[in-house]
Protein backbone atom coordinates (compact mmCIF):
# COMPACT_ATOMS: atom_id res chain seq x y z
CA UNK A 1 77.54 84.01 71.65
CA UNK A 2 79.87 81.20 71.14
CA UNK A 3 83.78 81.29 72.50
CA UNK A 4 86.12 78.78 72.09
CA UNK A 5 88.84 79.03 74.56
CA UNK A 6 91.91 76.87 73.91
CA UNK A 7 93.94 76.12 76.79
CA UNK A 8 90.90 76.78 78.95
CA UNK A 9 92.90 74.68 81.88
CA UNK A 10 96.26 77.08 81.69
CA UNK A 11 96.85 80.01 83.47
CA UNK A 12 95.34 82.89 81.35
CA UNK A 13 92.27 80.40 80.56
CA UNK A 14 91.35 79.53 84.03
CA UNK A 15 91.18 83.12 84.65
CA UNK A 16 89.53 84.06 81.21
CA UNK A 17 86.77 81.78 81.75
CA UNK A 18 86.12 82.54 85.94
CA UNK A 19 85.57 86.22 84.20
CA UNK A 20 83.49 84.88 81.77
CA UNK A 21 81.41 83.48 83.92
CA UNK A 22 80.55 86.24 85.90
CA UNK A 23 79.72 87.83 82.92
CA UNK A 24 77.15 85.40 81.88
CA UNK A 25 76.00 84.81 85.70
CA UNK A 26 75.19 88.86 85.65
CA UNK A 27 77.96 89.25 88.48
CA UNK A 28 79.52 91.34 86.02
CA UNK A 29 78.24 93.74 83.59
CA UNK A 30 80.35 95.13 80.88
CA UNK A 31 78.50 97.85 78.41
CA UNK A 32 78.17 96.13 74.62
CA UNK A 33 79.26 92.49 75.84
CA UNK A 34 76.00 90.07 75.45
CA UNK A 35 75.65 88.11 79.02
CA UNK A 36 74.13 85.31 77.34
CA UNK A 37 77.20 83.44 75.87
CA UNK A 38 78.51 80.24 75.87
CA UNK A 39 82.20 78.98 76.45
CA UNK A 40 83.48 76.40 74.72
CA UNK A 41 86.97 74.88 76.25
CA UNK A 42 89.24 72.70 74.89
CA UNK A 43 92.54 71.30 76.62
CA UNK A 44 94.99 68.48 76.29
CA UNK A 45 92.56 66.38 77.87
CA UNK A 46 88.91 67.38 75.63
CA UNK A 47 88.35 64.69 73.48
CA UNK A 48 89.94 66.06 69.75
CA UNK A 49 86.73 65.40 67.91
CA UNK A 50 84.93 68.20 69.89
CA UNK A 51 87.11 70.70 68.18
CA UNK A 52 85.27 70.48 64.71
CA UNK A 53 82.12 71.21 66.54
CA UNK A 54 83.49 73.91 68.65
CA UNK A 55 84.87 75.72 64.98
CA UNK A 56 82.02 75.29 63.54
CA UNK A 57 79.87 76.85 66.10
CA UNK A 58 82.83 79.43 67.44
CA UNK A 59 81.63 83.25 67.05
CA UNK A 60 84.84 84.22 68.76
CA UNK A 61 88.13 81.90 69.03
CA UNK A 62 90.65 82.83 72.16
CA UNK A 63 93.73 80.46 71.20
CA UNK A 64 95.27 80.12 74.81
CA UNK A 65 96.81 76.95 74.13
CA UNK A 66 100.50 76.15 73.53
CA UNK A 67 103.89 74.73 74.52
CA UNK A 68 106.80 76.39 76.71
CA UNK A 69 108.47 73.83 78.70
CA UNK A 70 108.48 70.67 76.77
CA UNK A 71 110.59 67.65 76.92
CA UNK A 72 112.05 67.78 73.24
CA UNK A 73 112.49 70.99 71.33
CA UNK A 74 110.50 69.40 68.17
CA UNK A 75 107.68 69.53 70.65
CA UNK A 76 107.74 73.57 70.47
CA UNK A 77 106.88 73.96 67.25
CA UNK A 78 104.55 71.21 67.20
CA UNK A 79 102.42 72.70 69.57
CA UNK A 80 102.92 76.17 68.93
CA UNK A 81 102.69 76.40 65.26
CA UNK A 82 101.11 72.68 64.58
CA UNK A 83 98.13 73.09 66.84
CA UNK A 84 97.44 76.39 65.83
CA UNK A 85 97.58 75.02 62.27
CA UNK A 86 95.10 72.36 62.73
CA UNK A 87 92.96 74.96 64.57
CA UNK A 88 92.67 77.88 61.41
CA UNK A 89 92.42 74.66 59.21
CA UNK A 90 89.23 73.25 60.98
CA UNK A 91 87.69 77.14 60.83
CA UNK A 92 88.19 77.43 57.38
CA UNK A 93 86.76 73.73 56.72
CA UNK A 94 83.63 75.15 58.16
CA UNK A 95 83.78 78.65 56.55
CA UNK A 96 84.06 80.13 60.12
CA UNK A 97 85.68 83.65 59.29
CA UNK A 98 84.77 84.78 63.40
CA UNK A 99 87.39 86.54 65.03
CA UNK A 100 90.33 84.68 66.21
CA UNK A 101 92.76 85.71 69.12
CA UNK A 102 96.63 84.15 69.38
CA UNK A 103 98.70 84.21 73.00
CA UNK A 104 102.13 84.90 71.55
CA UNK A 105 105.18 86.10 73.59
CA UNK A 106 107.46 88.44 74.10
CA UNK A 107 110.02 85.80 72.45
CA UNK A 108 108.49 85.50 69.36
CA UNK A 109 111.43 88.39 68.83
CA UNK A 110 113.95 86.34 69.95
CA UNK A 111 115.92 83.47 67.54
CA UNK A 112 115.14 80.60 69.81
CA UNK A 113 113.06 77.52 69.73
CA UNK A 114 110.30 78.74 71.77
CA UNK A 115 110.15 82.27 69.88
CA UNK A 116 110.67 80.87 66.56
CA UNK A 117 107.68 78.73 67.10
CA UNK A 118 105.71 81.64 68.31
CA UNK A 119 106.72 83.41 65.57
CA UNK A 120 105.91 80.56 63.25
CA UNK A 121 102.21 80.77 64.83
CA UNK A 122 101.91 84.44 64.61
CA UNK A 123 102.78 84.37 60.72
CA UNK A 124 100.56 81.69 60.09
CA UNK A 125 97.61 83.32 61.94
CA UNK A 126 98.38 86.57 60.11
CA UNK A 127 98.48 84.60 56.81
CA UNK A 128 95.16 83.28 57.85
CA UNK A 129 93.67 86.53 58.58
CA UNK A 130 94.48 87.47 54.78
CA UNK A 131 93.61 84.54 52.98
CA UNK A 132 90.23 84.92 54.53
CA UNK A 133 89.21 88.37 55.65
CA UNK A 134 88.98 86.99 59.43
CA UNK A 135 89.96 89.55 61.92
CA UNK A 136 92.98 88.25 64.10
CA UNK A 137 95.06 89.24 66.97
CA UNK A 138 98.16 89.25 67.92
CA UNK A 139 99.39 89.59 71.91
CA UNK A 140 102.76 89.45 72.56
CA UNK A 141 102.41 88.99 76.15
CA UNK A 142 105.63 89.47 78.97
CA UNK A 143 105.88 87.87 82.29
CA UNK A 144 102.51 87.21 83.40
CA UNK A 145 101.66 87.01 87.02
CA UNK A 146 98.61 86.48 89.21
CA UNK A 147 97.06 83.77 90.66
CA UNK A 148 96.39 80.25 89.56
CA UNK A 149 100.32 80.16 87.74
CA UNK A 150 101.94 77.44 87.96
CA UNK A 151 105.14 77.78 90.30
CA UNK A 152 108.44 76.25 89.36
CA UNK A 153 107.88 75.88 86.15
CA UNK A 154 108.15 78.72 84.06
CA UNK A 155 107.05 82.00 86.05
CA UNK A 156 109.86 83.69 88.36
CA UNK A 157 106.94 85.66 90.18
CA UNK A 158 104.86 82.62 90.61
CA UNK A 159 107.86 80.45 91.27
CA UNK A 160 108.90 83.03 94.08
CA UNK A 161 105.75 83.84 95.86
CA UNK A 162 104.87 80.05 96.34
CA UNK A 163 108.68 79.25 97.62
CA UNK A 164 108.57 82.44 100.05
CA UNK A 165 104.98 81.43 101.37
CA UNK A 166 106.38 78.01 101.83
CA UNK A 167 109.39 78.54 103.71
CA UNK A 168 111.32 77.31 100.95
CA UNK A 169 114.30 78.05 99.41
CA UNK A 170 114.45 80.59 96.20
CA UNK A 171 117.38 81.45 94.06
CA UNK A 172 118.21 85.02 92.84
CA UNK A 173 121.18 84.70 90.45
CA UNK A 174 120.92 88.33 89.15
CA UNK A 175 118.87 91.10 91.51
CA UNK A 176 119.43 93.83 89.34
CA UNK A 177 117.68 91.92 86.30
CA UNK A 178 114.71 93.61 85.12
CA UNK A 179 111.63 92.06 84.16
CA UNK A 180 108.67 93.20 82.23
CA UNK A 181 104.99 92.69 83.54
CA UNK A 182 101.73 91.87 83.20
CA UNK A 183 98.98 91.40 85.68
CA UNK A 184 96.42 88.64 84.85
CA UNK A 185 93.58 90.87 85.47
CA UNK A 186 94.61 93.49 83.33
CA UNK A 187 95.04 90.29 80.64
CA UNK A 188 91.49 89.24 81.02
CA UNK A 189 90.03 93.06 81.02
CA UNK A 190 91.90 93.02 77.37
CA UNK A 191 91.00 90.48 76.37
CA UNK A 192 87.09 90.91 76.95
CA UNK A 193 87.54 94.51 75.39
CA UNK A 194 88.82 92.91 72.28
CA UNK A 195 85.54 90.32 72.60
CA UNK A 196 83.48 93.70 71.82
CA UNK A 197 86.05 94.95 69.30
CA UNK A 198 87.72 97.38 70.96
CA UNK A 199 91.34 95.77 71.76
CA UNK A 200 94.07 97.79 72.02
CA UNK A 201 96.39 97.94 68.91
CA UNK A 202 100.25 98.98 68.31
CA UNK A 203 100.91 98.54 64.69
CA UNK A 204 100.22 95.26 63.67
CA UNK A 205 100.00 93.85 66.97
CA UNK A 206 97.95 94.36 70.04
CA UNK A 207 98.69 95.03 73.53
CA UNK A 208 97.63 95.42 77.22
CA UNK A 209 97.39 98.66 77.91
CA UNK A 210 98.84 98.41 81.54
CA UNK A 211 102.44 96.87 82.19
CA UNK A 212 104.94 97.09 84.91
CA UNK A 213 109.00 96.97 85.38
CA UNK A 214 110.54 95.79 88.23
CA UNK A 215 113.56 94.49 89.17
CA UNK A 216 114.24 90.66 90.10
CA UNK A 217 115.67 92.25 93.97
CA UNK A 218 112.59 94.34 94.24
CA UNK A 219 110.33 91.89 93.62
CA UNK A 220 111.55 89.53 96.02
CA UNK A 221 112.31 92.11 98.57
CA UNK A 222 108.52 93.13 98.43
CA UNK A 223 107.84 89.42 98.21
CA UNK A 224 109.72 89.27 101.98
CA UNK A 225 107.89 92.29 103.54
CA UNK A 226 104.74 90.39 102.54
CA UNK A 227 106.05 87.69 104.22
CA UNK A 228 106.65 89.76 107.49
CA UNK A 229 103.81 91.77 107.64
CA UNK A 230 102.13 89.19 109.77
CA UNK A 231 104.52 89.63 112.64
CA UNK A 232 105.01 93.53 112.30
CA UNK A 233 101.95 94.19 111.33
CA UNK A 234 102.51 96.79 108.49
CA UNK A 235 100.48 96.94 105.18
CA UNK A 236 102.79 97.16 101.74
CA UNK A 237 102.12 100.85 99.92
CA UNK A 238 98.49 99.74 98.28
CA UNK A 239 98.67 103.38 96.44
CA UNK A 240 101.37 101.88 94.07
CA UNK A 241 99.70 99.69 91.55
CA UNK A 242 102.07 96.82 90.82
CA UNK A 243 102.68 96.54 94.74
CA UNK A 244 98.77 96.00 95.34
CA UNK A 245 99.05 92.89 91.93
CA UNK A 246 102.14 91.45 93.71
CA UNK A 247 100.36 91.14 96.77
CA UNK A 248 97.22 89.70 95.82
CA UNK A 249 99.62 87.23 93.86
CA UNK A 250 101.38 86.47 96.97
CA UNK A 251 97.99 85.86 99.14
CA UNK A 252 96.84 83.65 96.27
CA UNK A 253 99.94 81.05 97.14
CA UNK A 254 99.36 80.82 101.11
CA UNK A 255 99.08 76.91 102.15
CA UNK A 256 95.95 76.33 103.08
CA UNK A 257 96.22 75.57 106.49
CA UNK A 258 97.71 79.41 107.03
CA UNK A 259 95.03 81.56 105.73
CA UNK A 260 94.60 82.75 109.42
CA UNK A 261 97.72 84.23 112.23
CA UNK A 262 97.46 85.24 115.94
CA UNK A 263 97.68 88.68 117.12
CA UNK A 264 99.20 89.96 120.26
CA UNK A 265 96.32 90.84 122.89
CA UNK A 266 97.09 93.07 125.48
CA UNK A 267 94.73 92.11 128.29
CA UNK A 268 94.35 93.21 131.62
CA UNK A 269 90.94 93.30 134.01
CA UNK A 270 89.49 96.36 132.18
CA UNK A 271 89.60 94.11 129.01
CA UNK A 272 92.05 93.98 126.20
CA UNK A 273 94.02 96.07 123.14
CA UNK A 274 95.13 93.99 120.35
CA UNK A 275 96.86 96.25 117.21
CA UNK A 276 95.10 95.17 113.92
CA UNK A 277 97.95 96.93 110.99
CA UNK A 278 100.24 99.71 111.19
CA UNK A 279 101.08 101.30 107.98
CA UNK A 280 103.63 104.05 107.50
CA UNK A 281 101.51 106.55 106.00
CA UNK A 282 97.79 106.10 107.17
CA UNK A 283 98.17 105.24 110.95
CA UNK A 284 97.27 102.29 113.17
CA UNK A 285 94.04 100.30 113.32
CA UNK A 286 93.35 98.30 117.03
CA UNK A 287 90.57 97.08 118.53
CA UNK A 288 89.62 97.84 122.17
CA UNK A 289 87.41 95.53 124.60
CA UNK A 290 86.24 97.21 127.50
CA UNK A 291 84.56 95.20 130.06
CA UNK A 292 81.14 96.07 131.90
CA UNK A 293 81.19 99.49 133.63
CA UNK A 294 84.98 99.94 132.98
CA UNK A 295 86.98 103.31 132.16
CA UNK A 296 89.31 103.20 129.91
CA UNK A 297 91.95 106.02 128.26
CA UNK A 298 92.25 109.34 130.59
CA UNK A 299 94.72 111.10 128.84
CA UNK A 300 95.48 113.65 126.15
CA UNK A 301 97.85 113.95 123.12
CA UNK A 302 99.91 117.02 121.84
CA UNK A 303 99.24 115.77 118.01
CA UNK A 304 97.95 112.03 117.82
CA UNK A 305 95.00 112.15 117.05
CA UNK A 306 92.21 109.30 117.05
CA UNK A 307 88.67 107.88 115.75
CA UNK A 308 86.74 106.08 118.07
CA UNK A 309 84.23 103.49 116.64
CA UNK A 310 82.06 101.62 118.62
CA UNK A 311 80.25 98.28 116.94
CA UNK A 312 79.55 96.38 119.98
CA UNK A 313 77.90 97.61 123.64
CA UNK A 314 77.33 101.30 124.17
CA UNK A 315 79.02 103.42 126.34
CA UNK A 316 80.15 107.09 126.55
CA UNK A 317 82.77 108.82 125.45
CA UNK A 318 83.91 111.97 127.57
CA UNK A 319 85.87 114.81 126.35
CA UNK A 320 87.92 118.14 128.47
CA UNK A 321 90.07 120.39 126.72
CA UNK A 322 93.27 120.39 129.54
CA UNK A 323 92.52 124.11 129.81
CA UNK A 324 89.01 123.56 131.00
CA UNK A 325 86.23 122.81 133.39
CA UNK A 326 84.04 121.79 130.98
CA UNK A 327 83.26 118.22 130.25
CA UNK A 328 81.48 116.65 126.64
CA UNK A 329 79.74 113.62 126.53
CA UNK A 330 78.98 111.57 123.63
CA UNK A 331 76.93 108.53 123.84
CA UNK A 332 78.34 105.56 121.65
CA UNK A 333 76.72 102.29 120.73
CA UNK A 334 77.11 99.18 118.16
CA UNK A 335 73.16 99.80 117.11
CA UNK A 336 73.93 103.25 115.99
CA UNK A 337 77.44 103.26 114.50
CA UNK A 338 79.17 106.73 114.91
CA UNK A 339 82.76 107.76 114.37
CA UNK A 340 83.58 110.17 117.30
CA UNK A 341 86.94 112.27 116.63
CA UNK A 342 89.75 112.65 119.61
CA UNK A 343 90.42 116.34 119.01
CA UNK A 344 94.40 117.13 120.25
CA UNK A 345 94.60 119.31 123.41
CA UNK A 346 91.24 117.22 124.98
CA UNK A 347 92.02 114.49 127.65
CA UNK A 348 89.44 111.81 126.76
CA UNK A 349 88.37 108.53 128.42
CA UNK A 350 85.17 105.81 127.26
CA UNK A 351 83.09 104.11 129.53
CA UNK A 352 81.00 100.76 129.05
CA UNK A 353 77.79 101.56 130.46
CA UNK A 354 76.41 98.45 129.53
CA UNK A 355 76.57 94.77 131.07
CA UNK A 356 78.42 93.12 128.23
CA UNK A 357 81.71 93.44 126.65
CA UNK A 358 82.41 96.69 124.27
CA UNK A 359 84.02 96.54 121.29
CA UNK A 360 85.47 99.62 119.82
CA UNK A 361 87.13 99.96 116.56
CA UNK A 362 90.11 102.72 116.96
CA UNK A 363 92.27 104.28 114.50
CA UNK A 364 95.47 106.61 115.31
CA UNK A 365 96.75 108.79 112.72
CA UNK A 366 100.46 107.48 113.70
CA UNK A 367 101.65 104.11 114.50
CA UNK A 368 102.20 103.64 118.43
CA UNK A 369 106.15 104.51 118.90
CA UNK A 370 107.03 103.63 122.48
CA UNK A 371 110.18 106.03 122.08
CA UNK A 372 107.69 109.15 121.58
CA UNK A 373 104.24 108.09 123.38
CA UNK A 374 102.80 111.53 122.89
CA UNK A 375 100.09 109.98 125.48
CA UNK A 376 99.66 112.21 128.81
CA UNK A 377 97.30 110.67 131.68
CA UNK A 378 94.89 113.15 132.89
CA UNK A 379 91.75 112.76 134.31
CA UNK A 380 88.39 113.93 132.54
């Protein structure tokens, strides 16, 4: 199978084609979609004459390509309707009645230059679709954000995340203005459903099935906490869907020389406790290093309660409800991973039995408040 992608180098190409490609490379396998297909992509910079061959040999046309932030207004419909022109006019030279997809906008609604040259395209591609009994479609995409957009040129989200991850200034002239969203990923999932014929259709045009509303203040304020979480430590809510996209955005625009930040270790001669995330909801996750033949914990909680992982060493873990004589033992060790519950009422210590470092992997179903310990030293 043939596709010709135009615009392969913008935003929703780059993107288009890296899914693609796992696709063909068998990373990805998507019921009724052939792996063995081939992309054509064309961009400002493929030499024009490789567009005849592409539309002759095309068995599915995504038309990607067009203009939003030129330097003369003419240029908007030249590129938007013009190109798009040239494109059904090569297809039909070659008697090429495949499938063709159009990237419109949201604006195409809107009497301006850049949505009256949308429109212009959309008209002419539906014209096309009659004249010759070629199947086209319509998107009239929103804001689109994920990674690989271009900041400061025309994405707010994009625009924002890179600034914030920079330490550079942003400017918010409206907080309460609401935008509508799209995530890239739910773009490309589209878009391959509507490779196998199954897009997603409102009236005459088609849609993605998954968008989002949020506020320019929310989206900045979330943008912030993202920003922070590497000194406090706390994870955004991942259950909320557009909060889990604008954070993958976000990661997407770190510099590249801050992939990476330091933790606070808390070290003393028995080793060292370094807290990994706290979250609001789900807990705290640390990790523990005892050194050789050292005791650690010897205490009990009224209602924290903990998992104990060890993935490096062995030791034991030892276990007394505060009521009682008796003492449990569980043996722990990296070669035979176990999680080992810290049952409430039961003062508990661990013990490196071995002559290396132990590493244990420790979650706490609360977040460590120094105001309300809830941590009671008693020995086992």
């Amino acid at each position: 199978m043939n596709i010709l992608i135009t615009g392969a180098k913008g935003f929703i190409g780059k993107n288009l084609i890296a899914q693609l490609g796992n696709v063909r490379d068998g990373n990805v396998r998507i019921e009724g979609l052939d792996p063995d297909l081939m992309m054509l992509e064309y961009d400002l910079d493929t030499d024009p004459g490789l567009l005849d061959s592409f539309c002759k040999r095309a068995d599915f046309v995504f038309h990607l390509a067009g203009v939003n932030r030129p330097k003369e207004q003419s240029e908007f419909m030249a590129g938007n309707f013009g190109f798009t022109s040239v494109l059904l006019d090569t297809l039909k030279k070659h008697g090429n009645t495949c499938p063709v997809m159009l990237a419109s906008s949201i604006q195409a609604a809107l009497a301006n230059p850049y949505g009256e040259s949308k429109k212009a395209g959309e008209d002419l591609l539906f014209s096309y679709g009659k004249e010759t009994g070629a199947n086209v479609l319509v998107y009239r995409f929103p804001n689109v954000f994920g990674k690989w957009c271009r900041p400061n040129y025309n994405s707010a989200v994009a625009t924002f995340c890179h600034n914030i991850a920079h330490d550079l200034p942003i400017t918010v002239n409206d907080p309460s203005v609401i935008m509508n969203l799209v995530y890239i990923d739910d773009i490309v999932d589209e878009l391959l459903a509507a490779l196998q014929g199954n897009e997603t259709t409102s009236e005459r045009f088609c849609v993605v099935p998954i968008t989002h509303t949020a506020s320019l203040g929310s989206i900045v304020d979330l943008l912030h906490s993202f920003k922070t979480s590497r000194s406090d430590l706390s994870v955004p809510d991942m259950s909320d869907a557009f909060t889990r996209k604008l954070h993958a955005t976000y990661l997407s625009y770190l510099p590249k020389d801050s992939f990476s930040y330091p933790l606070k270790m808390n070290v003393d001669h028995r080793g060292s406790f370094t807290e990994i995330i706290r979250t609001a909801d789900r807990g705290q996750f640390s990790v523990n290093i005892s050194k050789p033949h050292i005791v650690k914990g010897n205490h009990w909680h009224h209602s924290k309660n903990e998992k104990f992982l060890v993935v490096s060493g062995h030791g034991v873990i030892r276990f007394r409800r505060i009521d009682s004589d008796e003492v449990l033992e569980y043996a722990v060790s990296g070669d035979k991973m176990e999680v080992v519950d810290i049952p409430t009422g039961y003062t508990h210590n661990i013990e490196n039995l071995g002559d290396t470092d132990m590493v244990t992997f420790m979650w706490a179903n609360e977040s460590f408040d120094p105001t309300k310990p809830d941590t009671y030293f008693l020995e086992v």
